[in-house]
N, C-alpha and C. Protein backbone atom coordinates (compact mmCIF):
# COMPACT_ATOMS: atom_id res chain seq x y z
N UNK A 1 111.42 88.49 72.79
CA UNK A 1 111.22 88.32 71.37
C UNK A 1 109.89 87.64 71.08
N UNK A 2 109.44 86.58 72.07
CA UNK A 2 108.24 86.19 71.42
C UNK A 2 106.73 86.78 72.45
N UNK A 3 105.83 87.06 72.35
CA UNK A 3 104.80 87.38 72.82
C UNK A 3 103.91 87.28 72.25
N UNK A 4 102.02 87.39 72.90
CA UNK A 4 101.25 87.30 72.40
C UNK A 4 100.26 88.91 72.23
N UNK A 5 99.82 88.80 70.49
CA UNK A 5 99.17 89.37 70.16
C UNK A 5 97.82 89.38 69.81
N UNK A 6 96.77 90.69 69.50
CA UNK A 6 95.82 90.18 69.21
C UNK A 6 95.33 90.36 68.20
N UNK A 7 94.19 89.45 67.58
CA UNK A 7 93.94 90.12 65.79
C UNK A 7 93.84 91.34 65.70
N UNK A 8 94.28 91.49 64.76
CA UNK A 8 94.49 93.07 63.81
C UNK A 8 93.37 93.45 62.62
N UNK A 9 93.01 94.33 62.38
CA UNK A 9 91.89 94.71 61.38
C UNK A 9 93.12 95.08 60.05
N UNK A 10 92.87 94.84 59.00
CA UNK A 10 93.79 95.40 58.06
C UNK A 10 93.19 96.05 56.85
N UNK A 11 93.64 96.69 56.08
CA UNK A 11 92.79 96.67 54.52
C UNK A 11 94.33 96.94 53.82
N UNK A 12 94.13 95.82 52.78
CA UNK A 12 95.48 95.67 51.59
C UNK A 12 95.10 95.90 50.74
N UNK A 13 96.11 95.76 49.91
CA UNK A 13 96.08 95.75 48.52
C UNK A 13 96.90 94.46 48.18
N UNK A 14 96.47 93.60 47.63
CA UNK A 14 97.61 91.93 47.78
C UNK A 14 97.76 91.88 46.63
N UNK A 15 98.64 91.49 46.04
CA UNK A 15 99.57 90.72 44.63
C UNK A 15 99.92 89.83 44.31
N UNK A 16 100.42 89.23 43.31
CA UNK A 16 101.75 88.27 43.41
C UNK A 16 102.56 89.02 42.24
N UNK A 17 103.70 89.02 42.86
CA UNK A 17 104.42 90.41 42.11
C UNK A 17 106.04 89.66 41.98
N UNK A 18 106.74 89.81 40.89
CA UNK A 18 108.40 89.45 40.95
C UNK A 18 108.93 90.48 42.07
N UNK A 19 109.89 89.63 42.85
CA UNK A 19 110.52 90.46 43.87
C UNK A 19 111.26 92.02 43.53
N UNK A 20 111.59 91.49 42.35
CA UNK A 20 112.31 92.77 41.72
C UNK A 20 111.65 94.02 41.67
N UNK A 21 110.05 94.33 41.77
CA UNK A 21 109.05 95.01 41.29
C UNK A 21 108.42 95.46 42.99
N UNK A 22 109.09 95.26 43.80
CA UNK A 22 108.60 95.42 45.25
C UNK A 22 107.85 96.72 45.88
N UNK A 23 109.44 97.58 45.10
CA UNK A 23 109.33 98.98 45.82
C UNK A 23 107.40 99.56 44.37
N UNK A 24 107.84 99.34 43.30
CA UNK A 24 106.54 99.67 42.40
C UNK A 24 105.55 99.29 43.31
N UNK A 25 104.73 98.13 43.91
CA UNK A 25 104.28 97.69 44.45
C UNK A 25 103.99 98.25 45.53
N UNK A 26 104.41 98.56 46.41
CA UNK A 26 104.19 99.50 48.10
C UNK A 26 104.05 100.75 47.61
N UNK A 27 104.68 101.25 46.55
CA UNK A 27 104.54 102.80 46.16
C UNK A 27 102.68 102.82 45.65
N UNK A 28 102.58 101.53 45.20
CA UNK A 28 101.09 101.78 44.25
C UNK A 28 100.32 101.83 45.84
N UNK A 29 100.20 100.33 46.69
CA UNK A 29 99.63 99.92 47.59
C UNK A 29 99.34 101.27 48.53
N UNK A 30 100.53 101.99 48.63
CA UNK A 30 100.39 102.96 50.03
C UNK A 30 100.30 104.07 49.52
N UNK A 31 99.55 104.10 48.12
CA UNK A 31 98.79 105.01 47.63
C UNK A 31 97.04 104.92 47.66
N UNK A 32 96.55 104.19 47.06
CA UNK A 32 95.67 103.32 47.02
C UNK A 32 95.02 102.98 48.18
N UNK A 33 95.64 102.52 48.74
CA UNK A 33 94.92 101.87 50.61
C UNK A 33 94.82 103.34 51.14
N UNK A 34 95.18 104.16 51.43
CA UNK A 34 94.90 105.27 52.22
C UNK A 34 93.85 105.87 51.43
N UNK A 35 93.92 106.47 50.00
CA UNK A 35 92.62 106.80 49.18
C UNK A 35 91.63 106.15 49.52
N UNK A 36 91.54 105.14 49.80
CA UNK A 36 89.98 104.30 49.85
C UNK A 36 89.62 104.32 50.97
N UNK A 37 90.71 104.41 52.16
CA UNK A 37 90.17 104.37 53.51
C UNK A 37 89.57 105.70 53.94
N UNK A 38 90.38 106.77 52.69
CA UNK A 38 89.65 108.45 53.06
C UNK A 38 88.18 108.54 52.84
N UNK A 39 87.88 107.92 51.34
CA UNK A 39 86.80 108.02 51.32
C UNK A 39 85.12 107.20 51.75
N UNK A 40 86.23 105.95 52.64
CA UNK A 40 85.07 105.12 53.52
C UNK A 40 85.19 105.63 54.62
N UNK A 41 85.91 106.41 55.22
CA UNK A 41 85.86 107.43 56.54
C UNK A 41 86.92 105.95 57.67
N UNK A 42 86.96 105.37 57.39
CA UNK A 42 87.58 104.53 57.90
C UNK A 42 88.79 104.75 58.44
N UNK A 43 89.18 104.78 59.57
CA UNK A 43 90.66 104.86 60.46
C UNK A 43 91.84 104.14 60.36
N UNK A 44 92.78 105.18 60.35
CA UNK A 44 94.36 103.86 60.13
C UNK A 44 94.66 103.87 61.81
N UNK A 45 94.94 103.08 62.21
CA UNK A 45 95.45 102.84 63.33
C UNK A 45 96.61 102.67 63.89
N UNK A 46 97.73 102.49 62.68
CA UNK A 46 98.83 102.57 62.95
C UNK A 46 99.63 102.45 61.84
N UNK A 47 101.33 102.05 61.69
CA UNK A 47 101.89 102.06 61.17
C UNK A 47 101.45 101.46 59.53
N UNK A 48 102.25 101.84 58.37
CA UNK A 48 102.11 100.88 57.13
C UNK A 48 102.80 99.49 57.32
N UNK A 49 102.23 98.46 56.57
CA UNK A 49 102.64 97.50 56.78
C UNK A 49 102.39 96.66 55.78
N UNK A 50 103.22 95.56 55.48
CA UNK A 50 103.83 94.83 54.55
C UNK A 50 103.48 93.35 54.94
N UNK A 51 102.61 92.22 54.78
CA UNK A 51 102.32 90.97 54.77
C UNK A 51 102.84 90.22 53.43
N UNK A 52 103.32 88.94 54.09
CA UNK A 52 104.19 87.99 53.28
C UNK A 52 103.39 87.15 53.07
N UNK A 53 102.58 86.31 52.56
CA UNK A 53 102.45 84.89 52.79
C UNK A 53 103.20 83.89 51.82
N UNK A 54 104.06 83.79 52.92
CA UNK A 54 104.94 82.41 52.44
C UNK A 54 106.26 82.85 52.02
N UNK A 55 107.10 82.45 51.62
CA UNK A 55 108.61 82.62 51.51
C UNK A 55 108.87 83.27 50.29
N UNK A 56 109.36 84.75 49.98
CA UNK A 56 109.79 84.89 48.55
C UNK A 56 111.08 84.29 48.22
N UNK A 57 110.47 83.72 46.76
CA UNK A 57 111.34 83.34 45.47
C UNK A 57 111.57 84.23 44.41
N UNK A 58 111.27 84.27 43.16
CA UNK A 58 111.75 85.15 42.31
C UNK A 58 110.31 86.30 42.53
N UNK A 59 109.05 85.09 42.99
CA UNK A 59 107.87 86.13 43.28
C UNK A 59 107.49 86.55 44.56
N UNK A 60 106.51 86.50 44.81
CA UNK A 60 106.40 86.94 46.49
C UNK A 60 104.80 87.72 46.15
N UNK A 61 104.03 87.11 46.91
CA UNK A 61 102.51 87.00 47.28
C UNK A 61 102.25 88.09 48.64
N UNK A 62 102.34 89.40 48.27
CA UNK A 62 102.27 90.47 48.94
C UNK A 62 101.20 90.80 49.11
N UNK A 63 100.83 91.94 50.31
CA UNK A 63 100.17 92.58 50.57
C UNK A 63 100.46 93.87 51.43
N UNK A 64 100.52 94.99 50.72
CA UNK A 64 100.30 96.06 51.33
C UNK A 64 99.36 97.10 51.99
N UNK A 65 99.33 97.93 53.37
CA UNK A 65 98.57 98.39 53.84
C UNK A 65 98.77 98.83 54.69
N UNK A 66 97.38 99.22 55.60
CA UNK A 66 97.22 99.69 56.78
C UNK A 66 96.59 99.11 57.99
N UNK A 67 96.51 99.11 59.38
CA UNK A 67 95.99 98.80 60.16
C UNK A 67 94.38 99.66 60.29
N UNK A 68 93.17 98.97 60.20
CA UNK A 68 92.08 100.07 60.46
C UNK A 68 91.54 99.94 61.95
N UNK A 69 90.47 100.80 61.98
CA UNK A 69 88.89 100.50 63.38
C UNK A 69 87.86 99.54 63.12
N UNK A 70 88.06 99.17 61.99
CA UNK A 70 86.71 98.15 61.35
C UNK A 70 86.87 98.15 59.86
N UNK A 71 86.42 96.98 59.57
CA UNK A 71 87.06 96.39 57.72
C UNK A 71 86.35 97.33 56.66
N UNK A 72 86.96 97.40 55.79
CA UNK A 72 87.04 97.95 54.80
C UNK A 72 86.47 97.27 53.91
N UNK A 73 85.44 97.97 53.13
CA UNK A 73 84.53 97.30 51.88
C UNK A 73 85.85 96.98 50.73
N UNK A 74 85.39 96.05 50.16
CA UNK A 74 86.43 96.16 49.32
C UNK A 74 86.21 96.99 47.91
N UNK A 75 87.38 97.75 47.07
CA UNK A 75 87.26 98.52 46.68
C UNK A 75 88.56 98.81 45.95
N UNK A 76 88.76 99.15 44.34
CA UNK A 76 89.43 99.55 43.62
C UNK A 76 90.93 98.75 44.02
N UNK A 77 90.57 97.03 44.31
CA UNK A 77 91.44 96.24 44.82
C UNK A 77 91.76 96.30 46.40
N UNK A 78 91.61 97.18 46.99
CA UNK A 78 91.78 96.88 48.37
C UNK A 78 90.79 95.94 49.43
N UNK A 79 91.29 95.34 50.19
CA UNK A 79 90.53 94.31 50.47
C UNK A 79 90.83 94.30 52.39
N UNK A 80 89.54 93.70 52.83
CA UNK A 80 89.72 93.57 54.67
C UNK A 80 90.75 92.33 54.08
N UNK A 81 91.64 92.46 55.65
CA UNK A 81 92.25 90.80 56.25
C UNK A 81 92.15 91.39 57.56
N UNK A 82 92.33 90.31 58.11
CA UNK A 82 93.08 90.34 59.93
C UNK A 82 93.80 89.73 60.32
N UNK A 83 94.79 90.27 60.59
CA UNK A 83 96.31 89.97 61.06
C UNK A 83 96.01 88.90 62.62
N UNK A 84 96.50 87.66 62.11
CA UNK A 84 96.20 86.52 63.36
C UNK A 84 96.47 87.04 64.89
N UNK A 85 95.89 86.72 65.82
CA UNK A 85 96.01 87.12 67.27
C UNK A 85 96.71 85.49 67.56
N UNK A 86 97.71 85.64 68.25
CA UNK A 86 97.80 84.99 69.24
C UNK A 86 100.00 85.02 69.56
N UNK A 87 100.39 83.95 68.99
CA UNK A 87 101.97 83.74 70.05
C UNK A 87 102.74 84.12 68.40
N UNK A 88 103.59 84.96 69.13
CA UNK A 88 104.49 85.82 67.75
C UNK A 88 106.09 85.85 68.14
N UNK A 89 106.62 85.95 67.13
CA UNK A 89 108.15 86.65 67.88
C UNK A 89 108.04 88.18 66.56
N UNK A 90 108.49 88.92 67.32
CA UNK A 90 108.86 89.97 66.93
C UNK A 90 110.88 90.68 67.43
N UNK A 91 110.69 91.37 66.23
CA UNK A 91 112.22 91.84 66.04
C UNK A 91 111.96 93.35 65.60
N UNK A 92 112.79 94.26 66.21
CA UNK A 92 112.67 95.84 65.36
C UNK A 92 113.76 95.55 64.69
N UNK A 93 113.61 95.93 63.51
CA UNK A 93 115.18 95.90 62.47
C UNK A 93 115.02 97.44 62.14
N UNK A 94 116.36 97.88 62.45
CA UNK A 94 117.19 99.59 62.20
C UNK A 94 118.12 98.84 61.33
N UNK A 95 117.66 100.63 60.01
CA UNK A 95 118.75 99.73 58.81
C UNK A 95 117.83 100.03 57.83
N UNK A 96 118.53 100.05 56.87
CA UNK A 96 117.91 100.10 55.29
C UNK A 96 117.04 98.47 55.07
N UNK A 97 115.99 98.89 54.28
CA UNK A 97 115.11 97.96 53.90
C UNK A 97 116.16 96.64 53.09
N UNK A 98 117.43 96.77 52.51
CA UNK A 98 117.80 95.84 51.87
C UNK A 98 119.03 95.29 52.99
N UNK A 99 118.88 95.36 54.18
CA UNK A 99 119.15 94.14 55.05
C UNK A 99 118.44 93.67 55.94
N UNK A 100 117.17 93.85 55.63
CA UNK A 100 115.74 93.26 56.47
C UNK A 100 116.44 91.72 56.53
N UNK A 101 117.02 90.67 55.33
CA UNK A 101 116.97 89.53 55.25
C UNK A 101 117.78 89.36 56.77
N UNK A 102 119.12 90.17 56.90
CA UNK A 102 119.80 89.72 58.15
C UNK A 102 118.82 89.56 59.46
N UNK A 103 117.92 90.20 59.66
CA UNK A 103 116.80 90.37 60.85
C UNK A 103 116.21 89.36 60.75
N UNK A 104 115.61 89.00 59.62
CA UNK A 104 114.80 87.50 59.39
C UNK A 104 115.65 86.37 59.47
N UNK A 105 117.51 86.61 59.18
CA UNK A 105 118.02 85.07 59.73
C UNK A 105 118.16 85.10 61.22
N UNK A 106 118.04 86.23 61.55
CA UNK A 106 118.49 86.32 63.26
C UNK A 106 117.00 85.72 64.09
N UNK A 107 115.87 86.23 63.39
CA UNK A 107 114.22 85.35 63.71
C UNK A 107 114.59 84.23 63.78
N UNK A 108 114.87 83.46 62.64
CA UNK A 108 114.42 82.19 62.19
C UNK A 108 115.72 81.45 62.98
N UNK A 109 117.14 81.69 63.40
CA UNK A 109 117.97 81.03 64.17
C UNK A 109 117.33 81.06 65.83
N UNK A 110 117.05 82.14 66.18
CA UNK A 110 116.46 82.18 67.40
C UNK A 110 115.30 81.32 67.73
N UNK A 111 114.21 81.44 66.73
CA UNK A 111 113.21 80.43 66.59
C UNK A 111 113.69 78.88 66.95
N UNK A 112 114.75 78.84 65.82
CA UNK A 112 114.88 77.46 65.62
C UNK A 112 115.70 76.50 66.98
N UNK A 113 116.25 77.93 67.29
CA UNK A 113 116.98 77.81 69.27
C UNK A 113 115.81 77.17 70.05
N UNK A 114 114.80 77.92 69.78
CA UNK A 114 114.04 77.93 71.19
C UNK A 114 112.71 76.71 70.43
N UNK A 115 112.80 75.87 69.18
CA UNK A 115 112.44 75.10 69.15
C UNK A 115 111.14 75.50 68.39
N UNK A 116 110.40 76.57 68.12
CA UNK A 116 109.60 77.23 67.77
C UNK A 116 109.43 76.63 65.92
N UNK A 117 107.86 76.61 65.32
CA UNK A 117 108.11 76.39 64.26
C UNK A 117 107.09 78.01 63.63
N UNK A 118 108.15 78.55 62.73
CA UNK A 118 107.12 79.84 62.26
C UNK A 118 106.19 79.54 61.11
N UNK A 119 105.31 80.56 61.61
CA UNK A 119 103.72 80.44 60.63
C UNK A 119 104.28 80.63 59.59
N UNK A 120 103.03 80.73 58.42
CA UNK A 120 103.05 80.32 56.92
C UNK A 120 102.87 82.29 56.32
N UNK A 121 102.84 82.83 57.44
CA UNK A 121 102.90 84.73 57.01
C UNK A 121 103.39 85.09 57.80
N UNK A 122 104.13 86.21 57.56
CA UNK A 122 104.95 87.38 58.61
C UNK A 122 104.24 88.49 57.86
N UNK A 123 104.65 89.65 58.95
CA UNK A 123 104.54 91.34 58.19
C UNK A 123 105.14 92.26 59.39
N UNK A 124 105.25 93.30 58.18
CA UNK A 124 106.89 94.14 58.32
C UNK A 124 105.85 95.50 58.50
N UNK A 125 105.97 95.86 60.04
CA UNK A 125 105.11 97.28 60.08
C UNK A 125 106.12 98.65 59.94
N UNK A 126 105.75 99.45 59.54
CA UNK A 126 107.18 100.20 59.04
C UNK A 126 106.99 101.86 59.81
N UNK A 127 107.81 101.79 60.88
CA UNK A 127 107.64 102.68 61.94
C UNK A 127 107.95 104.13 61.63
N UNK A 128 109.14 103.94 61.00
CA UNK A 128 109.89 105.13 59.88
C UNK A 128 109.45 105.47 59.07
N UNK A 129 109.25 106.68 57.96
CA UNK A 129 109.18 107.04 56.73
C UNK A 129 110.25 107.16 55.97
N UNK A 130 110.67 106.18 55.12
CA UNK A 130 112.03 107.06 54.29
C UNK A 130 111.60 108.21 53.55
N UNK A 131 112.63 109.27 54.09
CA UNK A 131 112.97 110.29 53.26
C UNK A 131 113.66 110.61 52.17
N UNK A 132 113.41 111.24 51.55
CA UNK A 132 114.60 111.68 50.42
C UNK A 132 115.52 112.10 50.71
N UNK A 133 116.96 111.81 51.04
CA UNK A 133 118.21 112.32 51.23
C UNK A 133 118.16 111.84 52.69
N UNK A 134 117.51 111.16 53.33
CA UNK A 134 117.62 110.58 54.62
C UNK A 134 118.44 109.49 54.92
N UNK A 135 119.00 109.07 55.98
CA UNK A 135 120.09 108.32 56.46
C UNK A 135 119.20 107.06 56.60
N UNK A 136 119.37 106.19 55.40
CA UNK A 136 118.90 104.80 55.63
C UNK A 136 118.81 104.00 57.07
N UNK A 137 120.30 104.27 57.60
CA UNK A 137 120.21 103.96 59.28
C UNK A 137 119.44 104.43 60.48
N UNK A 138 118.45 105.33 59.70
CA UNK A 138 117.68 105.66 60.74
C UNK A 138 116.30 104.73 60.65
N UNK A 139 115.61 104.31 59.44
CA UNK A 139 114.82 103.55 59.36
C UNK A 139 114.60 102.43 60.11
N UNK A 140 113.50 102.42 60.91
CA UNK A 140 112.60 101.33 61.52
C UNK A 140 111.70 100.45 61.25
N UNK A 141 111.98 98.81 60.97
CA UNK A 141 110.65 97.92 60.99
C UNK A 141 110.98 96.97 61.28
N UNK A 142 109.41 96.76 62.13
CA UNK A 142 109.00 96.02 63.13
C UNK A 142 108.57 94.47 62.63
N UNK A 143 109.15 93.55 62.77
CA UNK A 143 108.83 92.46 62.16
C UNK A 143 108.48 91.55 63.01
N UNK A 144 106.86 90.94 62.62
CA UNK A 144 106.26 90.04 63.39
C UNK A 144 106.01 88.67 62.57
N UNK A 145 106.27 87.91 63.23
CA UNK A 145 105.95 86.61 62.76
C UNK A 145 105.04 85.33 63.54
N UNK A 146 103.85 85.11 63.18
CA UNK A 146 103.19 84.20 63.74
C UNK A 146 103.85 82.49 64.03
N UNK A 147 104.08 81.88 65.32
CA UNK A 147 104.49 80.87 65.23
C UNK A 147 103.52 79.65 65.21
N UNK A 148 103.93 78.33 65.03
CA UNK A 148 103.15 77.39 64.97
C UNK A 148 103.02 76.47 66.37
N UNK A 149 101.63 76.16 67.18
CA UNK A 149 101.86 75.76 67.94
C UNK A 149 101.85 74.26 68.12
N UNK A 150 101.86 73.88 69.30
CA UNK A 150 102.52 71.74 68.92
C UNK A 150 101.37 71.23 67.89
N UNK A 151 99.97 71.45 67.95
CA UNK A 151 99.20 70.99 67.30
C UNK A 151 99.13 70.68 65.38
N UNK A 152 99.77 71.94 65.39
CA UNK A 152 100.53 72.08 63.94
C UNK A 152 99.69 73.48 63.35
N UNK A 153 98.78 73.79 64.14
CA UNK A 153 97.30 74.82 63.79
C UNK A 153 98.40 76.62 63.92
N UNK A 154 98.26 77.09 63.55
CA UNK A 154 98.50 78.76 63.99
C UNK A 154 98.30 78.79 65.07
N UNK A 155 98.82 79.65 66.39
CA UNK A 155 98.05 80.22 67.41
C UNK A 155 97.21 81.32 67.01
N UNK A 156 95.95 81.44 67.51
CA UNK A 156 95.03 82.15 67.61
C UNK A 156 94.78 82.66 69.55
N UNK A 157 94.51 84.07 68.97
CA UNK A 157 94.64 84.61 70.41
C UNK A 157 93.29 84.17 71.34
């Protein structure tokens, strides 16, 4: 569950959005982020993916996107980040997007087992596409979470 990763190139689209307004939100984002990356010639590298920073409440400080080859100008709101390199726990959660929370208490008990304190962002890379008329139980995402090391600093890879 926990291992080390290395920084990630990203280009989002970030918010602060009511939780309620989520799915609007990724529908705009993972429209948007791929348009801009077509026309900077710029590469996705992998899955879509979903960055948290910090714990949602009624809002939640999102960011949606893609993994690139090199950052992205910013543009019609999309913006570079890089996803921290270094000591993570990760979880695949199978299952509809509205019991992700069970996967994140099963993180954060395991964490809290092994003494671990988690970083101040997670993100949810989303391996699956939901379909229309598709079996929610087939859906895949990959949830990584940066931990904190004794110093109190992020690990950095």
């Amino acid at each position: 569950m926990a291992l080390t990763v290395e920084p990630c190139a990203v280009a989002v689209l970030r918010e602060v959005v009511p939780v309620s307004t989520l799915p609007q939100f990724f529908d705009r984002a993972f429209h948007v982020v791929p348009a801009v990356l077509a026309r900077q010639q710029i590469t996705i590298t992998g899955p879509p993916l979903a960055i948290y920073f910090g714990m949602p409440s009624d809002t939640v400080d999102v960011a949606g996107g893609s993994p690139t080859d090199r950052p992205v100008l910013p543009e019609n709101g999309v913006v570079p980040f890089t996803l921290p390199g270094g000591r993570v726990v990760r979880l695949v959660h199978r299952g509809s997007y509205d019991t992700l929370g069970e996967s994140y208490g099963r993180l954060t008990e395991w964490m809290s087992e092994h003494d671990l304190i988690p970083g101040s962002i997670m993100w949810e890379s989303y391996l699956t596409e939901p379909e229309p008329g598709g079996d929610p139980l087939d859906l895949l995402t990959e949830i990584t979470w940066p931990i904190v090391v004794a110093s109190g600093v992020e690990s950095e890879a």
